[in-house]
C-alpha atoms as a PDB file:
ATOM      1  CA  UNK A   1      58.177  98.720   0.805  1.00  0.00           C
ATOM      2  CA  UNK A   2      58.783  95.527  -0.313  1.00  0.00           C
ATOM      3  CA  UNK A   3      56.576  92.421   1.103  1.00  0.00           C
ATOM      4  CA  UNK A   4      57.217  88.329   0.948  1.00  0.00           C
ATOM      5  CA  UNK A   5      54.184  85.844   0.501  1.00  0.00           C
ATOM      6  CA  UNK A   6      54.033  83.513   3.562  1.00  0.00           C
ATOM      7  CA  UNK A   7      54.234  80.343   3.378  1.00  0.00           C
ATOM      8  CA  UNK A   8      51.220  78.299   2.878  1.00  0.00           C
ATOM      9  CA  UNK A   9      50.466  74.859   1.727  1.00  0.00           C
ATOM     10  CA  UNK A  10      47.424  75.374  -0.943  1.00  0.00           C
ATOM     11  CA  UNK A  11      44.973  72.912  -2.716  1.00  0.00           C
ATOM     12  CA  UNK A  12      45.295  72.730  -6.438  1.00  0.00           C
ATOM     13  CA  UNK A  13      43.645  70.488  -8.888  1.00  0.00           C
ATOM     14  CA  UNK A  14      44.649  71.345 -12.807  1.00  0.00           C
ATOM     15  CA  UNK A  15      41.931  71.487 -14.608  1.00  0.00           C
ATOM     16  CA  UNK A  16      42.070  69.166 -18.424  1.00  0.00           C
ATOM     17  CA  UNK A  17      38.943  70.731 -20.453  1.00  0.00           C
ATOM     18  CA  UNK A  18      36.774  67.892 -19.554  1.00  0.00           C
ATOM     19  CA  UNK A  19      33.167  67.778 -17.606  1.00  0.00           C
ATOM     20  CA  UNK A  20      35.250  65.715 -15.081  1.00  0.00           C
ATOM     21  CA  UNK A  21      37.863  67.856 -15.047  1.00  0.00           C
ATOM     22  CA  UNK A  22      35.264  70.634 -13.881  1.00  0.00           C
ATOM     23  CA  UNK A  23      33.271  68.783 -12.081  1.00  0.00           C
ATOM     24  CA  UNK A  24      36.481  67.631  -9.358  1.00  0.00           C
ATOM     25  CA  UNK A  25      38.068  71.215  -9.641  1.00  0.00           C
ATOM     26  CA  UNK A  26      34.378  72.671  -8.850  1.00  0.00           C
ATOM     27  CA  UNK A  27      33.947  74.660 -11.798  1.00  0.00           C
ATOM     28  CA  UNK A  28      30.232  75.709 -13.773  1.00  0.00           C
ATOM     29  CA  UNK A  29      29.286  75.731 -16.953  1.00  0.00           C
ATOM     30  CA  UNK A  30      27.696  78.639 -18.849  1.00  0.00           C
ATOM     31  CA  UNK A  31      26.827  79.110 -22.365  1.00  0.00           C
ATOM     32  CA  UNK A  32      24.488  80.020 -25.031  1.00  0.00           C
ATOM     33  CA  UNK A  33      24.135  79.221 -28.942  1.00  0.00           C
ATOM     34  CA  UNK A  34      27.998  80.099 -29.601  1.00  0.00           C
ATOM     35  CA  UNK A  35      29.274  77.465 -26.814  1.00  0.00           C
ATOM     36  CA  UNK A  36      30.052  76.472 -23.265  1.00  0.00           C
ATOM     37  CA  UNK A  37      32.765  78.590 -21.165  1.00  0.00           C
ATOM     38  CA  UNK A  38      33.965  76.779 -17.674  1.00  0.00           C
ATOM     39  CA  UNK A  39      34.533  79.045 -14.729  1.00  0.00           C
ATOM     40  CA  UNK A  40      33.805  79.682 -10.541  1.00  0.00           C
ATOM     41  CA  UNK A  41      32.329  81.998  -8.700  1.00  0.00           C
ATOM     42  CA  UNK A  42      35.239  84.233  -7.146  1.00  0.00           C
ATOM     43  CA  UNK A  43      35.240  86.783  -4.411  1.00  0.00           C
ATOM     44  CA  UNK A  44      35.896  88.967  -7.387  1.00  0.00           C
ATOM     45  CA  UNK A  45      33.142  87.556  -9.413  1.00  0.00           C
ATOM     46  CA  UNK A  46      32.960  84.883 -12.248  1.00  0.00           C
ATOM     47  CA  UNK A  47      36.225  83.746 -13.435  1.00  0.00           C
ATOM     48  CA  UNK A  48      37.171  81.765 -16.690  1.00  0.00           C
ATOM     49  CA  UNK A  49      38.695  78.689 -16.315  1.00  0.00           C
ATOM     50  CA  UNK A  50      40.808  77.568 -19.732  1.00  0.00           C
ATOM     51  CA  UNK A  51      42.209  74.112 -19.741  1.00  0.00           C
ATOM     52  CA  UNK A  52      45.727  73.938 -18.126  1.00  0.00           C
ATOM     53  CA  UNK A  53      44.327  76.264 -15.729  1.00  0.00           C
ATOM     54  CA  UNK A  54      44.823  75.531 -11.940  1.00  0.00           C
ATOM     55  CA  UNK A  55      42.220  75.747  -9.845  1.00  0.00           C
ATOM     56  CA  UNK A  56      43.207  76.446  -6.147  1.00  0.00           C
ATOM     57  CA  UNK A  57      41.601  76.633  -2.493  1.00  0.00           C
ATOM     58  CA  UNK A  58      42.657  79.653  -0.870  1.00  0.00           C
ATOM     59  CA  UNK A  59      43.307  80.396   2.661  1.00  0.00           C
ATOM     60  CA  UNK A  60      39.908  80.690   3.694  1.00  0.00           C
ATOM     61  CA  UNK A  61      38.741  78.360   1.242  1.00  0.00           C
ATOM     62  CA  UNK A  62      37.716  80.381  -1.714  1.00  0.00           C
ATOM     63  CA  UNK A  63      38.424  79.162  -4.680  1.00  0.00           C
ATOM     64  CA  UNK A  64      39.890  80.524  -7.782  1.00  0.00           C
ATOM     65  CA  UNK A  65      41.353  79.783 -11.625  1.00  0.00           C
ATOM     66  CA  UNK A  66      44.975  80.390 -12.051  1.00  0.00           C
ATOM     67  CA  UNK A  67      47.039  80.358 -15.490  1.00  0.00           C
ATOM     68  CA  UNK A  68      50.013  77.679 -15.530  1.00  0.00           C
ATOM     69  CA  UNK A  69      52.768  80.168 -15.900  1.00  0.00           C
ATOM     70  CA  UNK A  70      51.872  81.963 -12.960  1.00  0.00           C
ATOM     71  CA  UNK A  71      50.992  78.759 -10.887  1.00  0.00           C
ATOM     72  CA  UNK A  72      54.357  77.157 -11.958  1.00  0.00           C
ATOM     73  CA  UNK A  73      56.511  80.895 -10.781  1.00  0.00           C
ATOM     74  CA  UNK A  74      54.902  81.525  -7.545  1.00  0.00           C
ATOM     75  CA  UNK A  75      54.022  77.501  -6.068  1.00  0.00           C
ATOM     76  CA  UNK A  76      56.015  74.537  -5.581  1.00  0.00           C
ATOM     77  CA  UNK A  77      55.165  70.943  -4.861  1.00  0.00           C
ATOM     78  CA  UNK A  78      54.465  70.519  -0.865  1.00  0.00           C
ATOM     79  CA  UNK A  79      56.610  67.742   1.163  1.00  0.00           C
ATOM     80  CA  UNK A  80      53.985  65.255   2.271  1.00  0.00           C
END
């Protein structure tokens, strides 16, 4: 079988690298003595969040990282 997303207007902020960046697109910091990684607490778990990464509210509000190439192939700017 073969299924079709719905469509649905989503939240997205793109997250830059910076403690801004993270702070707006709700992202954590963790680290130890080799350096700070950026991610969110998932459904699934921790995720890594890489700059250029979107960050996006999902239907029920969770929130998640996704890369730019897959962001860019499956969503589309909304009409306001």
């Amino acid at each position: 079988m073969k299924f079709r997303k719905k469509p649905v207007v989503i939240e997205a902020v793109q997250f830059d690298g910076t403690s801004e960046s993270a702070q707006s697109a709700g992202l954590v910091a963790q680290g130890d003595t080799r350096g700070i990684v950026w991610g969110i607490y998932t459904l699934e778990g921790f995720m890594l969040a890489s700059p250029g990464d979107w960050i996006i509210a999902g239907v029920k509000g969770e929130r998640y990282p996704c890369k730019p190439d897959i962001f860019e192939a499956t969503y589309e700017p909304a009409e306001p």
